[in-house]
N, C-alpha and C. Protein backbone atom coordinates (compact mmCIF):
# COMPACT_ATOMS: atom_id res chain seq x y z
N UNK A 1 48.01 107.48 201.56
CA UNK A 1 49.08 106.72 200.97
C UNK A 1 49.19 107.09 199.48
N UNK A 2 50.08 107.42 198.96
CA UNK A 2 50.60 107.50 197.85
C UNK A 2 50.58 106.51 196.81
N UNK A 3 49.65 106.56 195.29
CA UNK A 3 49.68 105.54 194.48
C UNK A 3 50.63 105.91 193.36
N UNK A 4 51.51 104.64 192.91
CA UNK A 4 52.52 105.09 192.39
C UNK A 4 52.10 104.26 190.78
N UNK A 5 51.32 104.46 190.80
CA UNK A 5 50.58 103.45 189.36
C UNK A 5 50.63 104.28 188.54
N UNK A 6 51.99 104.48 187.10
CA UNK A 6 51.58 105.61 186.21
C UNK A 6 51.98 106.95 186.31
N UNK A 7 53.01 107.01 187.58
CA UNK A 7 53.34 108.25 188.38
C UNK A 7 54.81 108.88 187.39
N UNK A 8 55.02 110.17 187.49
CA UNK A 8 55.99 110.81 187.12
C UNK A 8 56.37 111.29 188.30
N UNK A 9 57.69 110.46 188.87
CA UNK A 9 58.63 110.55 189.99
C UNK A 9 59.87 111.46 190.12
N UNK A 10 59.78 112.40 190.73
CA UNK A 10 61.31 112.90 191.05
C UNK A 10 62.31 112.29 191.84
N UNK A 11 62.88 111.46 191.48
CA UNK A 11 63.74 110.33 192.52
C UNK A 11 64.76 111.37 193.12
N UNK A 12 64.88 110.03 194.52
CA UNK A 12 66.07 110.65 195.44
C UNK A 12 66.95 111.60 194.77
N UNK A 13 67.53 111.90 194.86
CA UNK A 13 69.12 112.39 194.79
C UNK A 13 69.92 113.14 196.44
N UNK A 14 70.90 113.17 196.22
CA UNK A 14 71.95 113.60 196.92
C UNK A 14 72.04 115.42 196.86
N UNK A 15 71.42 116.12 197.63
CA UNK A 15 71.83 117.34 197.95
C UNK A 15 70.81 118.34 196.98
N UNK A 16 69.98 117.28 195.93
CA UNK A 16 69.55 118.50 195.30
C UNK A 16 68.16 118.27 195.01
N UNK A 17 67.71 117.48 196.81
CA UNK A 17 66.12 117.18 196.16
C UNK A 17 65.61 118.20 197.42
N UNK A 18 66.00 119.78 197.04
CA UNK A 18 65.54 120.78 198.02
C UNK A 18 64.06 121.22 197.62
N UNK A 19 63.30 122.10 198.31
CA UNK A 19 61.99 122.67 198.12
C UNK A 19 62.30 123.17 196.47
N UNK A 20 62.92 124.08 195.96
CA UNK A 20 62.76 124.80 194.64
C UNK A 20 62.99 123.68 193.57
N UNK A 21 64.00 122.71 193.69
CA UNK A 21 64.49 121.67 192.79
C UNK A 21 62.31 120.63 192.85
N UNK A 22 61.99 120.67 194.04
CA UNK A 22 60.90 119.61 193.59
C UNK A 22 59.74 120.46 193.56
N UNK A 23 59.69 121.92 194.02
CA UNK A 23 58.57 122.31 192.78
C UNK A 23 58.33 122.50 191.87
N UNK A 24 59.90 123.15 191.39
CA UNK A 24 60.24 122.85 189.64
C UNK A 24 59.81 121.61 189.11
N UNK A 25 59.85 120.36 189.88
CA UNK A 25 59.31 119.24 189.04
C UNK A 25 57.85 119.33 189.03
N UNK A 26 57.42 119.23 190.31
CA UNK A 26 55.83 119.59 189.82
C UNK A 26 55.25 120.01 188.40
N UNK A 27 56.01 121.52 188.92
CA UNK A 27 55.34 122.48 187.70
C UNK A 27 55.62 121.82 186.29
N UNK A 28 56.63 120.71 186.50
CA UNK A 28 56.83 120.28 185.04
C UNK A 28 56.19 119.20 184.58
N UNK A 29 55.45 118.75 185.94
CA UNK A 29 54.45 117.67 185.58
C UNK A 29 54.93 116.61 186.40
N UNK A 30 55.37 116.34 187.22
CA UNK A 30 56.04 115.39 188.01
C UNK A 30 54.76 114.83 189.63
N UNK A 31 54.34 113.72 189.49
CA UNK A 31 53.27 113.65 190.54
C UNK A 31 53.53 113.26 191.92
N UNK A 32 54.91 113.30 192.04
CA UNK A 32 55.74 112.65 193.31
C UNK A 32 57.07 113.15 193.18
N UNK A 33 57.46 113.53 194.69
CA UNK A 33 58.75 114.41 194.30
C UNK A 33 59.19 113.87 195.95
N UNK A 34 60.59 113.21 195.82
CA UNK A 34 61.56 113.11 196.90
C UNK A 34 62.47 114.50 197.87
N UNK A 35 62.65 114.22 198.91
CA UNK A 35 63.28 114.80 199.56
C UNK A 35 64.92 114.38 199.12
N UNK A 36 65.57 114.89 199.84
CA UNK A 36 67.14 114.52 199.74
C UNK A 36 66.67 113.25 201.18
N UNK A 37 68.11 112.52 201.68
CA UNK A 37 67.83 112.03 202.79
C UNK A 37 67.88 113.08 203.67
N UNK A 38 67.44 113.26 204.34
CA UNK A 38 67.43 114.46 205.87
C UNK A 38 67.63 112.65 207.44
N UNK A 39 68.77 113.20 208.09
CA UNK A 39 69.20 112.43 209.10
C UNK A 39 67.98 112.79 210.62
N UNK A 40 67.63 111.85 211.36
CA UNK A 40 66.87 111.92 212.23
C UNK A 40 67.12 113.04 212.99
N UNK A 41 68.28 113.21 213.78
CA UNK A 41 68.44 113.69 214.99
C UNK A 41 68.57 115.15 214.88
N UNK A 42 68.81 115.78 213.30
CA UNK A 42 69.04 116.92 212.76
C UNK A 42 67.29 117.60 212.76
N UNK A 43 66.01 116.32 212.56
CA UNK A 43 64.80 116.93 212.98
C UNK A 43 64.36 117.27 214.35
N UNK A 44 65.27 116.51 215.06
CA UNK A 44 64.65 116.49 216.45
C UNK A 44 65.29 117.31 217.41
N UNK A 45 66.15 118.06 216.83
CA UNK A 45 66.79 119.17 217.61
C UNK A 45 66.51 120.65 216.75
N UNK A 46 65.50 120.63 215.99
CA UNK A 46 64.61 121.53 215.33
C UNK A 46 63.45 121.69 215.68
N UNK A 47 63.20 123.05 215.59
CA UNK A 47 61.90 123.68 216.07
C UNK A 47 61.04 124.25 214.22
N UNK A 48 59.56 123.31 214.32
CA UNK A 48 58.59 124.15 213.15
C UNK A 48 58.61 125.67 212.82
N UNK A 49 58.88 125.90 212.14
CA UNK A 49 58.16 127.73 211.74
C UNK A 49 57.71 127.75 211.07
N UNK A 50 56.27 128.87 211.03
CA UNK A 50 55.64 128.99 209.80
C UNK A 50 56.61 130.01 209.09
N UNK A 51 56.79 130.04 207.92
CA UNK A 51 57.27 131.26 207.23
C UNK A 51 56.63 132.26 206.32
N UNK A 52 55.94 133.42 206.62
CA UNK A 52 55.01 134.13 205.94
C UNK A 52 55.26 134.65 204.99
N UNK A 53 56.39 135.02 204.88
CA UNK A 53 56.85 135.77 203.56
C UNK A 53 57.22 134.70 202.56
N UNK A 54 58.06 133.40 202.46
CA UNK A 54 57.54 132.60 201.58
C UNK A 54 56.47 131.39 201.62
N UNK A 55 55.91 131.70 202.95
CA UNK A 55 54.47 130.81 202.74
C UNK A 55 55.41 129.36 202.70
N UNK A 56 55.70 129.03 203.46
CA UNK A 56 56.49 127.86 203.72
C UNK A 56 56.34 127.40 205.40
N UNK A 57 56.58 126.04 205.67
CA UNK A 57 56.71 125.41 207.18
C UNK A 57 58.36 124.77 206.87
N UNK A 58 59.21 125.71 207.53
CA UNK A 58 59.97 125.21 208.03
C UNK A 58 60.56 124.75 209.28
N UNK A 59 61.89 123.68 208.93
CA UNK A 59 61.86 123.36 210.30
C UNK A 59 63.45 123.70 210.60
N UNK A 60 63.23 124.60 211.79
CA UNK A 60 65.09 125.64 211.85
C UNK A 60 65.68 124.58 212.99
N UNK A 61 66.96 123.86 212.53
CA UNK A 61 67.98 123.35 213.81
C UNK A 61 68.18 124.50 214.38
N UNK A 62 67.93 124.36 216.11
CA UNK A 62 68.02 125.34 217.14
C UNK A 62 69.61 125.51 217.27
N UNK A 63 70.56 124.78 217.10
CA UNK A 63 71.87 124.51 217.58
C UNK A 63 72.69 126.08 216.47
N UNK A 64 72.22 125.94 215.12
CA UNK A 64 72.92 126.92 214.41
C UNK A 64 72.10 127.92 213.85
N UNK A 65 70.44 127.78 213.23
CA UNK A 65 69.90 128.26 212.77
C UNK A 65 69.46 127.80 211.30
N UNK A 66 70.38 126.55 210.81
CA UNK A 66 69.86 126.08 209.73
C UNK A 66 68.34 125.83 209.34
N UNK A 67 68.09 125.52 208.13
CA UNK A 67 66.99 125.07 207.65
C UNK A 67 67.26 123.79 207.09
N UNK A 68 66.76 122.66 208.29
CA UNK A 68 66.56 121.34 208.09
C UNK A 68 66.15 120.69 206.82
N UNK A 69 64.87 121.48 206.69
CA UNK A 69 63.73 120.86 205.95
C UNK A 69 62.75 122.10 205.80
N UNK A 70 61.95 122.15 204.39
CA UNK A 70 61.02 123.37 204.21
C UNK A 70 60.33 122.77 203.12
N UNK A 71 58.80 122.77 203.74
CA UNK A 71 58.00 122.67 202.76
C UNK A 71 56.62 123.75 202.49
N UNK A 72 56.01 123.32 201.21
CA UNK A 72 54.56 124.58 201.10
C UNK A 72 53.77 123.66 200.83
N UNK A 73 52.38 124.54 200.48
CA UNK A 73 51.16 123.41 200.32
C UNK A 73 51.50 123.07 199.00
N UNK A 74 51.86 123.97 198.22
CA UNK A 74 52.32 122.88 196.32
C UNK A 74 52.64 121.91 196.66
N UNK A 75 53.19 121.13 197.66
CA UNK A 75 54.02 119.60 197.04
C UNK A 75 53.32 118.63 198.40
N UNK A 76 52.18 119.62 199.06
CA UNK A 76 51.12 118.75 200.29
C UNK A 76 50.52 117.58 199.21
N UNK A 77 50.60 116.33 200.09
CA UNK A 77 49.95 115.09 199.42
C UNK A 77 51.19 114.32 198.17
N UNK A 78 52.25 115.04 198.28
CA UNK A 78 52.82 114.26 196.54
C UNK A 78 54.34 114.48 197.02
N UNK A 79 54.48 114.80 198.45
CA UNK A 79 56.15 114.97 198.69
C UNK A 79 56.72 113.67 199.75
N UNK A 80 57.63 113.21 199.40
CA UNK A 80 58.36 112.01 200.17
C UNK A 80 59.35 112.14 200.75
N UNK A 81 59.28 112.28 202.51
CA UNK A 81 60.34 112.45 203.14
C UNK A 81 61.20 111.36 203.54
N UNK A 82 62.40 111.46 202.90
CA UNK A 82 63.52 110.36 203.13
C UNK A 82 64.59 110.31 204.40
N UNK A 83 63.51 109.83 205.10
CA UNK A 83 64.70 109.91 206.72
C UNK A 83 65.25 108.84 207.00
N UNK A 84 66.78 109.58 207.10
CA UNK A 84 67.76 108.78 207.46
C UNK A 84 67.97 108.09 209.36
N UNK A 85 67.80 107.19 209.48
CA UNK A 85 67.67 106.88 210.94
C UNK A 85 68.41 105.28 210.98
N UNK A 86 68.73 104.90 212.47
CA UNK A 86 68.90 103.69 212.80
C UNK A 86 68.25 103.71 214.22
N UNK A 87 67.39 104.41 214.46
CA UNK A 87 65.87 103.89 215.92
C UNK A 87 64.46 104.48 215.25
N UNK A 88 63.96 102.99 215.72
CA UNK A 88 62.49 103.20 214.98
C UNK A 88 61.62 104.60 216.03
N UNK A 89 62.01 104.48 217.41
CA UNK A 89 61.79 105.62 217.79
C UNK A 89 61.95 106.79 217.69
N UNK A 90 63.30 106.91 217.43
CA UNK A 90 63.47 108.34 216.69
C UNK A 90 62.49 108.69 215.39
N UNK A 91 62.99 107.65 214.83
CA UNK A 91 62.08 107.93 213.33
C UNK A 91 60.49 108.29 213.90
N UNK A 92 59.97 107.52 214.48
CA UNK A 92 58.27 108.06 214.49
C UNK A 92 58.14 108.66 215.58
N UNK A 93 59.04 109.99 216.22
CA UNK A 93 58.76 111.11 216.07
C UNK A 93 58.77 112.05 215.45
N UNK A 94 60.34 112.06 214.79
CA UNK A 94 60.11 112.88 213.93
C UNK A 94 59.03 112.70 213.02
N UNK A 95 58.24 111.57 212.52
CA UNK A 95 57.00 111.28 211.57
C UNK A 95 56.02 112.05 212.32
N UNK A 96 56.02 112.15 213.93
CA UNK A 96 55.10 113.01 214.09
C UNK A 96 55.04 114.18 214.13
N UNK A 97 56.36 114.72 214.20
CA UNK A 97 56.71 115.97 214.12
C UNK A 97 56.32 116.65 212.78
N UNK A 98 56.61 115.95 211.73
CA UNK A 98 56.11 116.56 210.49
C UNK A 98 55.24 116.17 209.87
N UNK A 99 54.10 115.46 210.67
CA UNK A 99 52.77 114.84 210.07
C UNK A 99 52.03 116.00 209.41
């Protein structure tokens, strides 16, 4: 669990809380960094990949090829995924999906 006592937060935003936007905060000193909202059903019709060449786990929607969601170990332990849902079931799979 995440202690937020004293923390330098990258809050939500809309469209621009991607992987490069919240390691840039890191690196700038930031101890908690938000996702954008990402919608449930957009994880659950996505398949994990590791990605070797940027050393990233992403997760590709099968339907077009997008990139859902992508994270690295820089922001493991200090990144907050903001999922958008209305079923608690949906939601805690996808929680398990990207545990």
């Amino acid at each position: 669990m995440l202690n937020y006592d004293n923390k330098i937060i990258l809050a939500p935003m809309v469209r621009i809380g991607t992987l490069p936007t919240r390691i840039l905060a890191l690196r700038y000193g930031a101890d908690i960094v938000y996702t954008e909202e990402l919608i449930d059903w957009k994880f659950l019709r996505s398949k994990r990949r590791i990605n070797d060449i940027l050393k990233t786990v992403d997760f590709v929607d099968q339907t077009d090829g997008t990139i859902v969601f992508r994270t690295c170990h820089e922001e493991k332990d200090k990144v907050v995924l903001q999922l958008g849902t209305c079923d608690a079931d949906r939601a805690l799979k996808v929680a398990k999906l990207v545990k």
